[in-house]
C-alpha atoms as a PDB file:
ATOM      1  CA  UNK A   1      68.089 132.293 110.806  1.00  0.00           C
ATOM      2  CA  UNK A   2      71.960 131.716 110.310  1.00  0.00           C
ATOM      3  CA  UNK A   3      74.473 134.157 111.626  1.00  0.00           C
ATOM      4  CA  UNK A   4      77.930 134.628 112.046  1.00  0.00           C
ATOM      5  CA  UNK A   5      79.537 135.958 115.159  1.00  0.00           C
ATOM      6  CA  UNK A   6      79.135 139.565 115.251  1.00  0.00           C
ATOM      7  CA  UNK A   7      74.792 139.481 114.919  1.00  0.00           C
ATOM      8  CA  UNK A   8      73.681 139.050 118.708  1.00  0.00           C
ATOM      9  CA  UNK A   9      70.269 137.096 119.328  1.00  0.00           C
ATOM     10  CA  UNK A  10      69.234 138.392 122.315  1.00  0.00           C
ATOM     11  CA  UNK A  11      66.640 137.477 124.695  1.00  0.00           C
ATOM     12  CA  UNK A  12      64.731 140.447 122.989  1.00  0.00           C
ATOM     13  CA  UNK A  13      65.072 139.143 119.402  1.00  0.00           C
ATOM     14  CA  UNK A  14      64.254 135.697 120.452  1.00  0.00           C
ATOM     15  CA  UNK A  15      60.965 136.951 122.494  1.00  0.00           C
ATOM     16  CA  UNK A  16      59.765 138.663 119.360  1.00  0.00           C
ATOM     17  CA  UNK A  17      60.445 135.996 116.755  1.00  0.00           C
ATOM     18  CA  UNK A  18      57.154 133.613 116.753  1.00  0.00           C
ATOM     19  CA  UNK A  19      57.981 132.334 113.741  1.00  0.00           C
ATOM     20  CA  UNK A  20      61.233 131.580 114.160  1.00  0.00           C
ATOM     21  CA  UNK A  21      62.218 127.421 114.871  1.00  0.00           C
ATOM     22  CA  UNK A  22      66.406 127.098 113.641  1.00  0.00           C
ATOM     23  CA  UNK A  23      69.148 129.431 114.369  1.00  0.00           C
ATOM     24  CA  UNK A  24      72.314 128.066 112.871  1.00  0.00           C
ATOM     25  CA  UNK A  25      75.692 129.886 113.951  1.00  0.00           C
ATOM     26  CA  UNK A  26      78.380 129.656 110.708  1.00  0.00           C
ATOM     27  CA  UNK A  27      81.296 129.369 113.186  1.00  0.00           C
ATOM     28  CA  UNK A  28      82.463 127.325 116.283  1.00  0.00           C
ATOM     29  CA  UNK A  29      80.901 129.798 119.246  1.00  0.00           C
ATOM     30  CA  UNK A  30      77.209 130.196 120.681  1.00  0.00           C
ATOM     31  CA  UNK A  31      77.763 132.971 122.686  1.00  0.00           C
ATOM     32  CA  UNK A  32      76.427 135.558 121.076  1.00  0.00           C
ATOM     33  CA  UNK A  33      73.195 133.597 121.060  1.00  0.00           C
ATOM     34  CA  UNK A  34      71.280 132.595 124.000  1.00  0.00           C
ATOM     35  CA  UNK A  35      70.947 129.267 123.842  1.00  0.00           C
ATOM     36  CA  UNK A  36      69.127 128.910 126.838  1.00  0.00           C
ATOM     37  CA  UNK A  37      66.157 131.281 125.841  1.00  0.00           C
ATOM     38  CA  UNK A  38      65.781 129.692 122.567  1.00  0.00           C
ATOM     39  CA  UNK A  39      65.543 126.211 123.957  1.00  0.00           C
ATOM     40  CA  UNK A  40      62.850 127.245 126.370  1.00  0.00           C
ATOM     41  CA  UNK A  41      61.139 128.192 122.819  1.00  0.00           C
ATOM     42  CA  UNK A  42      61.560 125.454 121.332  1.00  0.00           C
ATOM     43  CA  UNK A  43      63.763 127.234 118.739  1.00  0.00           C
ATOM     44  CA  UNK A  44      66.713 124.517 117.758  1.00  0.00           C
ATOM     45  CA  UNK A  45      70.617 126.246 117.781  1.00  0.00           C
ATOM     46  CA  UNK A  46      73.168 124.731 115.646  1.00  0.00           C
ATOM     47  CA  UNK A  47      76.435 125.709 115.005  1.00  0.00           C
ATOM     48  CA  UNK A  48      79.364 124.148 112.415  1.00  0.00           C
ATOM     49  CA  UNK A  49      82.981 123.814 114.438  1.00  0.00           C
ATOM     50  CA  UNK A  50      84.122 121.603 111.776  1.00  0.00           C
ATOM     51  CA  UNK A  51      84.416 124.041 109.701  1.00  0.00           C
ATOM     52  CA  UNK A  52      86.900 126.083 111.251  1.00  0.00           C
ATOM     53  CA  UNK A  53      89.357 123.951 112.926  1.00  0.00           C
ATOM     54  CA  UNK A  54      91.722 123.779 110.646  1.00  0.00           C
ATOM     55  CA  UNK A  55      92.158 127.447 110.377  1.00  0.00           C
ATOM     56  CA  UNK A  56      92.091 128.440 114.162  1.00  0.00           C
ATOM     57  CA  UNK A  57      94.680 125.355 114.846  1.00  0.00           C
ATOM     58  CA  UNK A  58      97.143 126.473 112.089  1.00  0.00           C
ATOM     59  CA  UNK A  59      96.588 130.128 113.417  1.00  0.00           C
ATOM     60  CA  UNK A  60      97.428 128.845 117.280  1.00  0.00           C
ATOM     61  CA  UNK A  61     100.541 127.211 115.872  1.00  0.00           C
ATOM     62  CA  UNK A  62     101.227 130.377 114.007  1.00  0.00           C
ATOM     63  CA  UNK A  63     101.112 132.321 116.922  1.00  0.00           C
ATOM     64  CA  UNK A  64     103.122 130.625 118.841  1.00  0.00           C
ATOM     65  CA  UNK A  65     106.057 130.642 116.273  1.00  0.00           C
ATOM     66  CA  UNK A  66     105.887 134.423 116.329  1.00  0.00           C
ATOM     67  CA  UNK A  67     106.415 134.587 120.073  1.00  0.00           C
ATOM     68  CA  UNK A  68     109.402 132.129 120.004  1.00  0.00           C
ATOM     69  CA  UNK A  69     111.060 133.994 117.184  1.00  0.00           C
ATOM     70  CA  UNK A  70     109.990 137.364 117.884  1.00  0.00           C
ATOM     71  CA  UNK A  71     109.080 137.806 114.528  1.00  0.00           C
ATOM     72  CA  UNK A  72     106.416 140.730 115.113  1.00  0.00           C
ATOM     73  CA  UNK A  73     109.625 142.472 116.235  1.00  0.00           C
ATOM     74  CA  UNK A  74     111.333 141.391 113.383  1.00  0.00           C
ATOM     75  CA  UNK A  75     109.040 142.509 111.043  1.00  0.00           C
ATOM     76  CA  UNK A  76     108.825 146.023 112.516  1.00  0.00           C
ATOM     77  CA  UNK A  77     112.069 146.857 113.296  1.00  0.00           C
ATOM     78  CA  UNK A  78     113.606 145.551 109.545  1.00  0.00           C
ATOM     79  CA  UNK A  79     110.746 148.171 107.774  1.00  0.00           C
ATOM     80  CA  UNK A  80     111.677 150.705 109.875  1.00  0.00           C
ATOM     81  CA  UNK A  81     115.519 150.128 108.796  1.00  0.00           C
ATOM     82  CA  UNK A  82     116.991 148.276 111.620  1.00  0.00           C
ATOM     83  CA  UNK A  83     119.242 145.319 111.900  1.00  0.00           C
ATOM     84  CA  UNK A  84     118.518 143.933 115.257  1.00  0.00           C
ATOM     85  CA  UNK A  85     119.979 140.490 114.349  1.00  0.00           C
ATOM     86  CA  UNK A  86     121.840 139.775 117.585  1.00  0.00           C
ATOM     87  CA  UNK A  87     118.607 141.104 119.710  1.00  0.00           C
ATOM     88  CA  UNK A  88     116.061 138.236 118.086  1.00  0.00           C
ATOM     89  CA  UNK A  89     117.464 134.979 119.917  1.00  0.00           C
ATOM     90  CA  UNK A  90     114.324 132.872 119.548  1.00  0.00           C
ATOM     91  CA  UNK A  91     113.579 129.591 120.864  1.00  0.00           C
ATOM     92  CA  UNK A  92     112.648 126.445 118.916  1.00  0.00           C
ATOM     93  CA  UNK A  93     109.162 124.611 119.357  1.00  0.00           C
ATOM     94  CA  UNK A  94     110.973 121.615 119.175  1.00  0.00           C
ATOM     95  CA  UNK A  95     111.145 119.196 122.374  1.00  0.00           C
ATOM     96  CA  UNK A  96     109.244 122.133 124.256  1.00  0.00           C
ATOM     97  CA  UNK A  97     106.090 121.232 126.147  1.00  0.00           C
ATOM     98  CA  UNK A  98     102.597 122.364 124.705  1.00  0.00           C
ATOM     99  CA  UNK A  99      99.725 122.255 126.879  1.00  0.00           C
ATOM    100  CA  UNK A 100      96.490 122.287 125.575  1.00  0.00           C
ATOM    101  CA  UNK A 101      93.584 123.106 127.711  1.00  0.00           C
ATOM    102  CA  UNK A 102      90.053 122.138 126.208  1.00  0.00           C
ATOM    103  CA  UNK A 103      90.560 119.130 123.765  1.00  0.00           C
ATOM    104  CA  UNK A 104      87.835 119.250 121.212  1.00  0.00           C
ATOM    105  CA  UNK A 105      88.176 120.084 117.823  1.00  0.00           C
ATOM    106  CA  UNK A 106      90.176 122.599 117.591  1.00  0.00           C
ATOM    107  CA  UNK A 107      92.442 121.247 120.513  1.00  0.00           C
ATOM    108  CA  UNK A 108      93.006 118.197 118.915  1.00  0.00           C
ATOM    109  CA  UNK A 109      93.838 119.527 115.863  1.00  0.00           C
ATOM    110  CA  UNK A 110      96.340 121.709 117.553  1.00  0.00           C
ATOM    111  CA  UNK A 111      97.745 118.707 119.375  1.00  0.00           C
ATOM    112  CA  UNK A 112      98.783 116.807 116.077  1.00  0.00           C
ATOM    113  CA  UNK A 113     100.587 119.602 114.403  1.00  0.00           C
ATOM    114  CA  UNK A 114     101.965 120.074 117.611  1.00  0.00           C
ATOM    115  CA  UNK A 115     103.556 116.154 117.738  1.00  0.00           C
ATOM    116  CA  UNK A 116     104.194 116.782 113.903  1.00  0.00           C
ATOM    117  CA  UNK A 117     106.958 119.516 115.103  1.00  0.00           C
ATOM    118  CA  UNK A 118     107.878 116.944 118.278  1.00  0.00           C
ATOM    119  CA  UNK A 119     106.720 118.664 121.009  1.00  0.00           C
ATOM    120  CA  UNK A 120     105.530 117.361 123.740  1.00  0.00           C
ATOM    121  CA  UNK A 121     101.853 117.277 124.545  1.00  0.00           C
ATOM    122  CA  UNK A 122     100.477 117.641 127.966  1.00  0.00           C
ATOM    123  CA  UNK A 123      96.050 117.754 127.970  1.00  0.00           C
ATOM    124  CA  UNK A 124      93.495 119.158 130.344  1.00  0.00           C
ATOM    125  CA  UNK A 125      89.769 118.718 129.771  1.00  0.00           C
ATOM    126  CA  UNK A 126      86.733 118.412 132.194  1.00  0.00           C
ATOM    127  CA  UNK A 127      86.252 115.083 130.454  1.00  0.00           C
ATOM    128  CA  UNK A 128      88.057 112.289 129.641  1.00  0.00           C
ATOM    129  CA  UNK A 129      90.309 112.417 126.604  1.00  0.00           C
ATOM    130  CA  UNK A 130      90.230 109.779 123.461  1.00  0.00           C
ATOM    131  CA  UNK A 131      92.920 107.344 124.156  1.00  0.00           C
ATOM    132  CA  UNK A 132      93.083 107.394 120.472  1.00  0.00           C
ATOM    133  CA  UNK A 133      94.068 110.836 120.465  1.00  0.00           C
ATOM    134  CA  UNK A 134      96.177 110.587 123.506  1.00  0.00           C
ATOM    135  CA  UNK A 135      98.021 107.341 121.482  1.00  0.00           C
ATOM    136  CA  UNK A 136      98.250 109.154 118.019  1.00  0.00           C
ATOM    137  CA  UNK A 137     100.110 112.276 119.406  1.00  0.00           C
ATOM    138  CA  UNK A 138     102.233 110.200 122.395  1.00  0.00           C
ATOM    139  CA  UNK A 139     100.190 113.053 124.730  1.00  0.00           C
ATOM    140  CA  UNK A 140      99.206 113.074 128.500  1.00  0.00           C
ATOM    141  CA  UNK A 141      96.009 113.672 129.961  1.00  0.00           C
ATOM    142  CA  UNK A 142      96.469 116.217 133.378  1.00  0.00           C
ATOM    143  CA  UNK A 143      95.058 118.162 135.790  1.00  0.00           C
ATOM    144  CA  UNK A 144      95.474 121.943 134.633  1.00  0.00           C
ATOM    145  CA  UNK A 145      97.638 122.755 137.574  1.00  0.00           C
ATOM    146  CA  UNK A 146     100.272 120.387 136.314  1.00  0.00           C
ATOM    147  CA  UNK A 147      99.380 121.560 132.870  1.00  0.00           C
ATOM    148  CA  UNK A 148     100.460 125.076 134.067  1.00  0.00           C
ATOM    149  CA  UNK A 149     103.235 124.130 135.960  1.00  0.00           C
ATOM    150  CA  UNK A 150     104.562 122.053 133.524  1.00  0.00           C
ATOM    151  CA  UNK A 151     104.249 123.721 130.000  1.00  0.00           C
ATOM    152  CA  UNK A 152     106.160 125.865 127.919  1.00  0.00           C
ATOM    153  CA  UNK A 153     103.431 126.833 125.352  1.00  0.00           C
ATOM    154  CA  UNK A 154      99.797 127.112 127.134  1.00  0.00           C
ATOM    155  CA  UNK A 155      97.147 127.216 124.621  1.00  0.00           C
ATOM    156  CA  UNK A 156      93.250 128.038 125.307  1.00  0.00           C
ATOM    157  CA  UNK A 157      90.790 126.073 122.990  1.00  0.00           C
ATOM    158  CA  UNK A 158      87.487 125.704 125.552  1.00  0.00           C
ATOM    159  CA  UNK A 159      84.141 127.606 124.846  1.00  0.00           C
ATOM    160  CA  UNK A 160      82.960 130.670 127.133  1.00  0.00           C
ATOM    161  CA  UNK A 161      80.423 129.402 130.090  1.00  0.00           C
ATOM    162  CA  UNK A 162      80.331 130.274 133.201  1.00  0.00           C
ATOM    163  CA  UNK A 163      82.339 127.567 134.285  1.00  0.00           C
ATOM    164  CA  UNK A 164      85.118 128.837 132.153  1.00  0.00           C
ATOM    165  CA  UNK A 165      84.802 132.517 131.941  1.00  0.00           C
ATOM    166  CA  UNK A 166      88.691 133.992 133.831  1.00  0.00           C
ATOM    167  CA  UNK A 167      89.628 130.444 134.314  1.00  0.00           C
ATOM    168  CA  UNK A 168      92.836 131.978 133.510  1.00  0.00           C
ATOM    169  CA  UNK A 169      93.351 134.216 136.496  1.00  0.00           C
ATOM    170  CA  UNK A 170      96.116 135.621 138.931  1.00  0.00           C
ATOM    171  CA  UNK A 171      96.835 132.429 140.317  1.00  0.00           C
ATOM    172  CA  UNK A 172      96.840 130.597 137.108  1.00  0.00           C
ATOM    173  CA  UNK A 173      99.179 132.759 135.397  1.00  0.00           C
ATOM    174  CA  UNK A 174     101.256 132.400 138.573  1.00  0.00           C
ATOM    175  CA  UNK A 175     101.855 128.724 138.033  1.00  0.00           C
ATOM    176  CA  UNK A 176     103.287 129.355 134.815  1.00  0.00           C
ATOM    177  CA  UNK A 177     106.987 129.165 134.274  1.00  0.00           C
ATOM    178  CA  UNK A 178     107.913 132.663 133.959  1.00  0.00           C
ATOM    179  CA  UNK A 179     109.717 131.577 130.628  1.00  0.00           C
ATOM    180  CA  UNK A 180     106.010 130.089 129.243  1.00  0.00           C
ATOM    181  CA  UNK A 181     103.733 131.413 127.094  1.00  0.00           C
ATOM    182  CA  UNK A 182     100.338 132.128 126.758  1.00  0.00           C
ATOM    183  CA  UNK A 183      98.087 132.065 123.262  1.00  0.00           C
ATOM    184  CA  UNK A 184      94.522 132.525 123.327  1.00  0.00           C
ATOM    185  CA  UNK A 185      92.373 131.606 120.374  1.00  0.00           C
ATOM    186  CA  UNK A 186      89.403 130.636 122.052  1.00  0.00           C
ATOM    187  CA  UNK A 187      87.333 133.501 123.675  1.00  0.00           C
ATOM    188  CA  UNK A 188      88.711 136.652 125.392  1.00  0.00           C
ATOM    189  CA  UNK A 189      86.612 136.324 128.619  1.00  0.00           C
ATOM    190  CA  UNK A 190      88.392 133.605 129.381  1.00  0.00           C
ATOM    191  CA  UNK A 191      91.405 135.110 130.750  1.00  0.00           C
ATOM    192  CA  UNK A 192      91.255 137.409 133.171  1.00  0.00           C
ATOM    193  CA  UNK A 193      93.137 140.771 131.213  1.00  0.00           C
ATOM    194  CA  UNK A 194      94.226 142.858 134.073  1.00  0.00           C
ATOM    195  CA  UNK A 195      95.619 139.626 135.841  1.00  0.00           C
ATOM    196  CA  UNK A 196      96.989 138.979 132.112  1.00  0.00           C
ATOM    197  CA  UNK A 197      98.568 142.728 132.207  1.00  0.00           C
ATOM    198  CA  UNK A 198      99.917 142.372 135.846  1.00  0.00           C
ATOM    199  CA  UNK A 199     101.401 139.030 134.666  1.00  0.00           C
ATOM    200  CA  UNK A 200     102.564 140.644 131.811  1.00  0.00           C
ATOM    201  CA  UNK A 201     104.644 143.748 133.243  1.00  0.00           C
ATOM    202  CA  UNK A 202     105.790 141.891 136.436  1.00  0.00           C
ATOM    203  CA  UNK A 203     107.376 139.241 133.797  1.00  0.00           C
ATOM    204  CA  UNK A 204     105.094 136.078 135.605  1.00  0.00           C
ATOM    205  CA  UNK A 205     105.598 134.920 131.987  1.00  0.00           C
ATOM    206  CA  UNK A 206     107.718 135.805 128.915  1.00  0.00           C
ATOM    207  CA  UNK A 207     104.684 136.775 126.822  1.00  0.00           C
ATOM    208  CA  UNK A 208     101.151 136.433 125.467  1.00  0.00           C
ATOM    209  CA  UNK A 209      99.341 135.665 121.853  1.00  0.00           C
ATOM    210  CA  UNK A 210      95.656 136.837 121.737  1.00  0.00           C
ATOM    211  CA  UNK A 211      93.246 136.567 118.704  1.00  0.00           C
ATOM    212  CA  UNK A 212      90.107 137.317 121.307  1.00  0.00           C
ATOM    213  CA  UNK A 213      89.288 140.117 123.529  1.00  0.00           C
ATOM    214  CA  UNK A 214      86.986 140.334 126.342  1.00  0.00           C
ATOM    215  CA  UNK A 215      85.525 143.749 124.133  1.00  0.00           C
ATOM    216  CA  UNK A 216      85.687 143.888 119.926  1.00  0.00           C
ATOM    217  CA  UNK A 217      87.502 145.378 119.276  1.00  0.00           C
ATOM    218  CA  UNK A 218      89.252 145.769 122.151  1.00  0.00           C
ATOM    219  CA  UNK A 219      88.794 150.005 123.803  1.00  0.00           C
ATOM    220  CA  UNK A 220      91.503 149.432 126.138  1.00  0.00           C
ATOM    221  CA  UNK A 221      94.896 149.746 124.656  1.00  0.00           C
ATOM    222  CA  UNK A 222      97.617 148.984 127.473  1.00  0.00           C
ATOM    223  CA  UNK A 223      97.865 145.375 127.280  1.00  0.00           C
ATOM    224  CA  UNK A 224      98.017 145.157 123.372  1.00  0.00           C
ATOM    225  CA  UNK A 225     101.032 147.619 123.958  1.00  0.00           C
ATOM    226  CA  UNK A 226     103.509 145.652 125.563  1.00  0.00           C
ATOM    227  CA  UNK A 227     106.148 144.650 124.228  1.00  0.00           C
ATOM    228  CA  UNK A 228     105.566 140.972 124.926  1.00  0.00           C
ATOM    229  CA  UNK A 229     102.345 141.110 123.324  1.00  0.00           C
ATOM    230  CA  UNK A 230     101.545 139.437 120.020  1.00  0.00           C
ATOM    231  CA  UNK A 231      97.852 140.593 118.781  1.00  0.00           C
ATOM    232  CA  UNK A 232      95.709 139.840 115.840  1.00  0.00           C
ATOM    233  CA  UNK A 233      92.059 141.281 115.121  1.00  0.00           C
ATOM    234  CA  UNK A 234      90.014 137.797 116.042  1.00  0.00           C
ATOM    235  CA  UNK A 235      91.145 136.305 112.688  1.00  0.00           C
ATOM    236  CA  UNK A 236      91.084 132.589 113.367  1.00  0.00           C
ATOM    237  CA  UNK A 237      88.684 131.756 111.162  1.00  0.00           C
ATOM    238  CA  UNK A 238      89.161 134.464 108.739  1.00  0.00           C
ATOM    239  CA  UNK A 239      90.454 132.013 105.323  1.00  0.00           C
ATOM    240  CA  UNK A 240      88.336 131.656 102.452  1.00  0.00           C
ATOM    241  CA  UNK A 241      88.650 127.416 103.087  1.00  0.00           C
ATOM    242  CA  UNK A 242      86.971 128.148 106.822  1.00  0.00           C
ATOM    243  CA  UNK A 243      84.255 130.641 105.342  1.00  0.00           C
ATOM    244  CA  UNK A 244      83.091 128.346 102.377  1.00  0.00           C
ATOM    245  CA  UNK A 245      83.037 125.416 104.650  1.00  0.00           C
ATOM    246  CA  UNK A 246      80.699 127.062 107.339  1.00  0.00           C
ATOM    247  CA  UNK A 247      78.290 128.536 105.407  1.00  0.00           C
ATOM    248  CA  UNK A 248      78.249 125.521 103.578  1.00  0.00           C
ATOM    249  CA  UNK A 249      77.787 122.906 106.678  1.00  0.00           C
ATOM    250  CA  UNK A 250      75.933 126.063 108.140  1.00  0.00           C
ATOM    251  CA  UNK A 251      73.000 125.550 104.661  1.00  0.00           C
ATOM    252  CA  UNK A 252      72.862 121.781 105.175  1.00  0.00           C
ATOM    253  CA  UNK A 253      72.571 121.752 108.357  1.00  0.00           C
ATOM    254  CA  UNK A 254      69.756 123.929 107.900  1.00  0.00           C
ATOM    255  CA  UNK A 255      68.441 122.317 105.407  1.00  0.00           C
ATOM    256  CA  UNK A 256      68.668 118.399 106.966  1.00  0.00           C
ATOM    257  CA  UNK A 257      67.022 119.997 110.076  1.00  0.00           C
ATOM    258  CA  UNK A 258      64.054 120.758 107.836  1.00  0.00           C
ATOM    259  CA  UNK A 259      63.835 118.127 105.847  1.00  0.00           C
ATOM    260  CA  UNK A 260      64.191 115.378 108.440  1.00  0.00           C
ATOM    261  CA  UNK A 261      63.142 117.142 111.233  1.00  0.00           C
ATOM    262  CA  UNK A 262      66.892 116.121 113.038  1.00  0.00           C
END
């Protein structure tokens, strides 16, 4: 079986499929499968993150331009026929402090377009990070309170477990500088939204970038309507480069499973 993201393999499916031994996920994220089930059936679950790293990093990079030069304001205002030059002061990535919490693939990626545009680099993970990495992009591996504390630009790149589900909470967002701000590419359960809305309207921080929702699409509207909001429909992975590649890798992996029994 290979599926994308939307097609859920429930404890259900998986209890009625006898025949089934791969699933293969064309994308970065398992949660929409359980894993857990399917091991106990000795059903193997791939997935192919390599596929879409490039276009979630350039996306998180994206994002974070819009909220430094407003330009979703920009955009809006101009078609509607206003010339709110003087009310756009933006800020420039440049010699600002990224931190990027969850250093995998995507993560790391992020990190060296962020040292590309000289920003400085501040890490969290729950493991330790390659000094290669940490060398190549002049970054430093911290605890996520300093992380927090210290950033400008906090980015989310970490997959949704239990450990991680509302890691982002009241007290995280707290830490924050109330100039920082938030982008979440990763998965929307991770932040806690009405600690993310309360954050939001008592100006904690100066804004928020989300690609992921804790619903899809999102039913509840008040967050996504602030003003210091910045919201796309989950399209990180949504090029033509990322969707060749992972149903591609997604087909060989397959494939090589079969074949070699790996």
């Amino acid at each position: 079986m290979i599926v994308r993201d939307r097609t859920k393999i429930t404890y259900e499916i998986l209890d009625k499929a006898s025949k089934l031994k791969i699933i293969v996920r064309a994308g970065s994220g398992l949660d929409n499968i359980d894993v857990e089930h399917a091991l106990k059936k000795d059903i193997k679950v791939f997935n192919t993150p390599d596929a879409v790293s490039d276009s979630v990093a350039e996306l998180t990079i994206g994002l974070m331009i819009m909220l430094s030069r407003k330009l979703y304001q920009a955009v809006d205002s101009l078609k509607k026929g206003l010339w709110l030059k003087n009310n756009l002061m933006g800020f420039e990535l440049s010699g600002k402090t990224v931190g990027i919490i969850g250093v995998g693939r995507i993560g790391s990626r992020v990190a060296k377009i962020a040292k590309a545009l000289n920003m400085k680099i501040l890490l969290y993970d729950i493991v330790k990070v390659s000094e290669d990495l940490v060398r190549e992009v002049g970054g430093v591996q911290v605890d996520l309170e300093t992380l927090l504390r210290e950033s400008d630009y906090v980015t989310l790149h970490v997959p949704l477990t239990p450990e991680t589900e509302k890691m982002i909470g009241e007290r995280e967002l707290k830490i924050m500088k109330k100039t920082a701000f938030l982008i979440n590419t990763a998965r929307g359960k991770i932040v806690d939204s009405e600690a993310l809305y309360k954050a939001l309207i008592e100006r904690w921080i100066a804004g928020v970038a989300l690609d992921v929702y804790e619903v899809e699409p999102p039913l509840n509207l008040k967050l996504l309507q602030l003003d210091n909001v910045v919201c796309t429909p989950h399209i990180g992975a949504q090029t033509i480069e990322a969707r060749r590649k992972a149903s591609i890798l997604a087909v060989k992996t397959l494939l090589e499973n079969l074949l070699t029994g790996r």
